[in-house]
C-alpha atoms as a PDB file:
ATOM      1  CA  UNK A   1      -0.695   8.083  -8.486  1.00  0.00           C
ATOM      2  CA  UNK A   2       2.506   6.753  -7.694  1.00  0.00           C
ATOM      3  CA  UNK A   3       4.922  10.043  -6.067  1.00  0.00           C
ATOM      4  CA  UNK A   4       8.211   9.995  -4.791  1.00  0.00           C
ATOM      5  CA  UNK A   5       8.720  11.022  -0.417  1.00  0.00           C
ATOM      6  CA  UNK A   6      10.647  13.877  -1.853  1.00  0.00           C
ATOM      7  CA  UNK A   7       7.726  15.312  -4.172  1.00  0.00           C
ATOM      8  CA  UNK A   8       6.664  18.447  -3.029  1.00  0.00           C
ATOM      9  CA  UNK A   9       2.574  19.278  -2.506  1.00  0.00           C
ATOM     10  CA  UNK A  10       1.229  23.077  -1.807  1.00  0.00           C
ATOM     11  CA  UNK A  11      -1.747  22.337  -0.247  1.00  0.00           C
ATOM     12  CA  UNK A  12      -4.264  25.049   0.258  1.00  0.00           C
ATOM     13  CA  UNK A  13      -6.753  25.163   3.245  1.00  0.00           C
ATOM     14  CA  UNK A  14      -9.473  27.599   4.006  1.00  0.00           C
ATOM     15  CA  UNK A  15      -9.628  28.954   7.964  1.00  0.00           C
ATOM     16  CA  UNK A  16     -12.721  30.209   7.234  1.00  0.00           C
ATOM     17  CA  UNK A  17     -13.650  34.236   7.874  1.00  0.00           C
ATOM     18  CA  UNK A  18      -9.959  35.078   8.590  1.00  0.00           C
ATOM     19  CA  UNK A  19      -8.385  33.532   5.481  1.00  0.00           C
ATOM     20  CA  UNK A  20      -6.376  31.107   3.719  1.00  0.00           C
ATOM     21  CA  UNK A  21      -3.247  28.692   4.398  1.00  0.00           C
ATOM     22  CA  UNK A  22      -1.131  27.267   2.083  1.00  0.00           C
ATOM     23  CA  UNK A  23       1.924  25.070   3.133  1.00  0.00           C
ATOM     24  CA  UNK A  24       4.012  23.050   1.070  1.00  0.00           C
ATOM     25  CA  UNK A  25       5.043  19.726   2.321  1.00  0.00           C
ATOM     26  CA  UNK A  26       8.090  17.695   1.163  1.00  0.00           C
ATOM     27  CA  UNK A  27       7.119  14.364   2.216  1.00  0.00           C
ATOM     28  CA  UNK A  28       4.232  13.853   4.550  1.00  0.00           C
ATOM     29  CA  UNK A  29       5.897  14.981   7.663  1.00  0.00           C
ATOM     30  CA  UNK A  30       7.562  18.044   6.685  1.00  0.00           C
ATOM     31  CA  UNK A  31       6.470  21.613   6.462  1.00  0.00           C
ATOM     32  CA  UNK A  32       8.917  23.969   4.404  1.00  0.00           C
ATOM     33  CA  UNK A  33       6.516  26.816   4.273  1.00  0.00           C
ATOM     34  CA  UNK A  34       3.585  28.515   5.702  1.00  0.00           C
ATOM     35  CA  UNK A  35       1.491  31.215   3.791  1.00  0.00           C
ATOM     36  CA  UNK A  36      -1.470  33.526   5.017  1.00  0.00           C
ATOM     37  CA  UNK A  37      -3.342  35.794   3.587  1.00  0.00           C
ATOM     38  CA  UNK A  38      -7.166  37.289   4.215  1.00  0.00           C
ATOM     39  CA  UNK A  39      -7.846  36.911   0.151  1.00  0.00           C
ATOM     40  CA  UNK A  40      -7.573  33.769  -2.020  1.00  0.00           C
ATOM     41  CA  UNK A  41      -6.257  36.113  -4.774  1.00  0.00           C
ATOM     42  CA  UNK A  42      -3.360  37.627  -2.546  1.00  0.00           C
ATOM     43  CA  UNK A  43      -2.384  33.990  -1.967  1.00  0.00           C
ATOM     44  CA  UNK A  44      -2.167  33.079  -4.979  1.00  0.00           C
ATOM     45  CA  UNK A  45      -0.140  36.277  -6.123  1.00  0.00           C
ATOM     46  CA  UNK A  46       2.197  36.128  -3.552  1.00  0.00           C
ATOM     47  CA  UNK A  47       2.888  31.982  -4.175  1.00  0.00           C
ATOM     48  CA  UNK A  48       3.658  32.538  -7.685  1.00  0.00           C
ATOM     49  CA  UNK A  49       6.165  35.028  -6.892  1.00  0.00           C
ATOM     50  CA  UNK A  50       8.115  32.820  -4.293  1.00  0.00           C
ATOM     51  CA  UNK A  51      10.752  30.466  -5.234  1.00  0.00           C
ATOM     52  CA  UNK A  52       8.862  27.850  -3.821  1.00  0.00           C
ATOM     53  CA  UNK A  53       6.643  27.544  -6.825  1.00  0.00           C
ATOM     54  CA  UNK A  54      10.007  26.051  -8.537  1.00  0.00           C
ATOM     55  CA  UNK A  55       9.526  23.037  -6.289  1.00  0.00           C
ATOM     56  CA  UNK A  56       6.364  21.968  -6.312  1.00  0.00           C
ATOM     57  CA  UNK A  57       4.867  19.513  -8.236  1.00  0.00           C
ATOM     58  CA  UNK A  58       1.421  18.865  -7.002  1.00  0.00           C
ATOM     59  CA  UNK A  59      -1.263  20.846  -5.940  1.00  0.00           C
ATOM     60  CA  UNK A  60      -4.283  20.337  -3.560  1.00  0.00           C
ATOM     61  CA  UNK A  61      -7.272  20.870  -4.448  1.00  0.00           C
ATOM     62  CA  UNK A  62      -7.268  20.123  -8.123  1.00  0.00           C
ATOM     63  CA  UNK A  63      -8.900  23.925  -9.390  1.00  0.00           C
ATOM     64  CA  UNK A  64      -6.408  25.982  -7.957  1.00  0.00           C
ATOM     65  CA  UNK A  65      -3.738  23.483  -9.493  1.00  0.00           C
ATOM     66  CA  UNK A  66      -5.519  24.269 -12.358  1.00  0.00           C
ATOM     67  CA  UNK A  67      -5.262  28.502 -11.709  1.00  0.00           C
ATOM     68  CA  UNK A  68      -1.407  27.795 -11.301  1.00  0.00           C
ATOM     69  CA  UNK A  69      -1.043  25.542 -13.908  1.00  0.00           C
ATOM     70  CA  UNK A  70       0.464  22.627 -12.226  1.00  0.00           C
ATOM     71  CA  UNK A  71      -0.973  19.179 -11.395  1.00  0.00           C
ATOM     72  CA  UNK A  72      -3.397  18.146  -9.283  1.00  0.00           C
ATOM     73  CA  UNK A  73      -3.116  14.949  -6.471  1.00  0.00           C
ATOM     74  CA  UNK A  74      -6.358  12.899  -7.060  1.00  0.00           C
ATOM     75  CA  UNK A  75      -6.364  11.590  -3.323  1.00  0.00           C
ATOM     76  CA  UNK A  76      -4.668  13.484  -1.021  1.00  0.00           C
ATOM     77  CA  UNK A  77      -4.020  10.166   1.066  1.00  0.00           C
ATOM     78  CA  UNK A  78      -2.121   9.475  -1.747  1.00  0.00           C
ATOM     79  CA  UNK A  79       0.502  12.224  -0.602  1.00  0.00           C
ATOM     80  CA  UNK A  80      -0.302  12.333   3.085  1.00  0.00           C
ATOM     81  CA  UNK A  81      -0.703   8.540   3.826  1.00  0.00           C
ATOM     82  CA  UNK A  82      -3.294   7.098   6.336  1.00  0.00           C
ATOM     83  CA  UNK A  83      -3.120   9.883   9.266  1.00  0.00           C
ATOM     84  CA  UNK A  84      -5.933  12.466   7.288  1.00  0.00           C
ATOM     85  CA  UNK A  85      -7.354  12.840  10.825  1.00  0.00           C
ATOM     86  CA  UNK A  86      -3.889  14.107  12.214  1.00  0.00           C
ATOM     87  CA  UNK A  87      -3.601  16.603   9.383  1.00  0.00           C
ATOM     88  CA  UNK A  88      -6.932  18.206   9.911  1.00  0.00           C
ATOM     89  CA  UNK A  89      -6.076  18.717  13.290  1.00  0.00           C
ATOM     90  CA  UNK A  90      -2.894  20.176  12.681  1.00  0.00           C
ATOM     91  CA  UNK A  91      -4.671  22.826   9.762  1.00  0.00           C
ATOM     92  CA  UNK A  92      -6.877  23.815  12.016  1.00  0.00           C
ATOM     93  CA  UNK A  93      -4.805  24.470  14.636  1.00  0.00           C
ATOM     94  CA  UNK A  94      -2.719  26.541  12.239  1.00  0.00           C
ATOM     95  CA  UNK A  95      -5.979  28.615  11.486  1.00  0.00           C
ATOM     96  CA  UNK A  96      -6.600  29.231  15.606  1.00  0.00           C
ATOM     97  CA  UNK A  97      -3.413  30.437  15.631  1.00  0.00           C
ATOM     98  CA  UNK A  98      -3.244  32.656  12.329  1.00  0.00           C
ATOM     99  CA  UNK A  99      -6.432  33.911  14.757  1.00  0.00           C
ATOM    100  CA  UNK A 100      -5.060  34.333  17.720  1.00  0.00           C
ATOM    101  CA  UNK A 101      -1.892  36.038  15.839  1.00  0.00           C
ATOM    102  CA  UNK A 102      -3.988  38.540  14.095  1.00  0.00           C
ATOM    103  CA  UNK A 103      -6.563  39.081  17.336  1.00  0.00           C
ATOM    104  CA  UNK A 104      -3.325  39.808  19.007  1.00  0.00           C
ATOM    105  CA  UNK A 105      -1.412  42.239  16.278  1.00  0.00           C
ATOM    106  CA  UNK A 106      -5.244  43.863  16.054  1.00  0.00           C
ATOM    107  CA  UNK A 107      -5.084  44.637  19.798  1.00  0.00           C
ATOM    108  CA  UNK A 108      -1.496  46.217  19.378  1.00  0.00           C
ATOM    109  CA  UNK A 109      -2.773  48.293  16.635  1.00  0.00           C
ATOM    110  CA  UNK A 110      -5.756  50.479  18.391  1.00  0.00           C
END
């Protein structure tokens, strides 16, 4: 698939027991936004209410493209280019820190 630099992807990622990410790039080397939440569902709900959803014309993976009713990338290398190892990295980083945020505002709390 051929997509322009400027195309923008929400790309969901899963950070295991504490939640979900979603970010949506603009280009391969740009994050415009970050969201969390502990439930798939609440994700989902609180994406389609953003502007953001306006801008985006892909969607990773391809069912919850489907559950917002955009399109799918087939091959997220497609959008990403060649450094999938540095992205995975940088996910899961997020999630230790979504983690370490929550551990922290948990600690706050009691």
């Amino acid at each position: 698939m051929k997509l322009k630099p400027e195309s923008r992807l929400l790309l969901f990622h899963s950070c295991g027991d504490i939640g979900h990410i979603a970010l949506v790039f603009r280009g391969s080397t740009r994050v415009e936004a970050l969201f969390f939440s502990e439930r798939l569902d609440e994700l989902l709900r609180a994406i389609r209410s953003s502007t953001f959803i306006y801008e985006v014309r892909i969607v990773w993976p391809q069912e919850l493209a489907q559950a917002l009713g955009l399109r799918s990338v087939e091959k997220l290398e497609d959008y990403l280019g060649r450094c999938m190892d540095c992205f995975y990295v940088f996910v899961n980083d997020l999630c230790r820190g979504v983690s370490l945020l929550l551990a922290h505002a948990s600690e706050q709390n009691s």
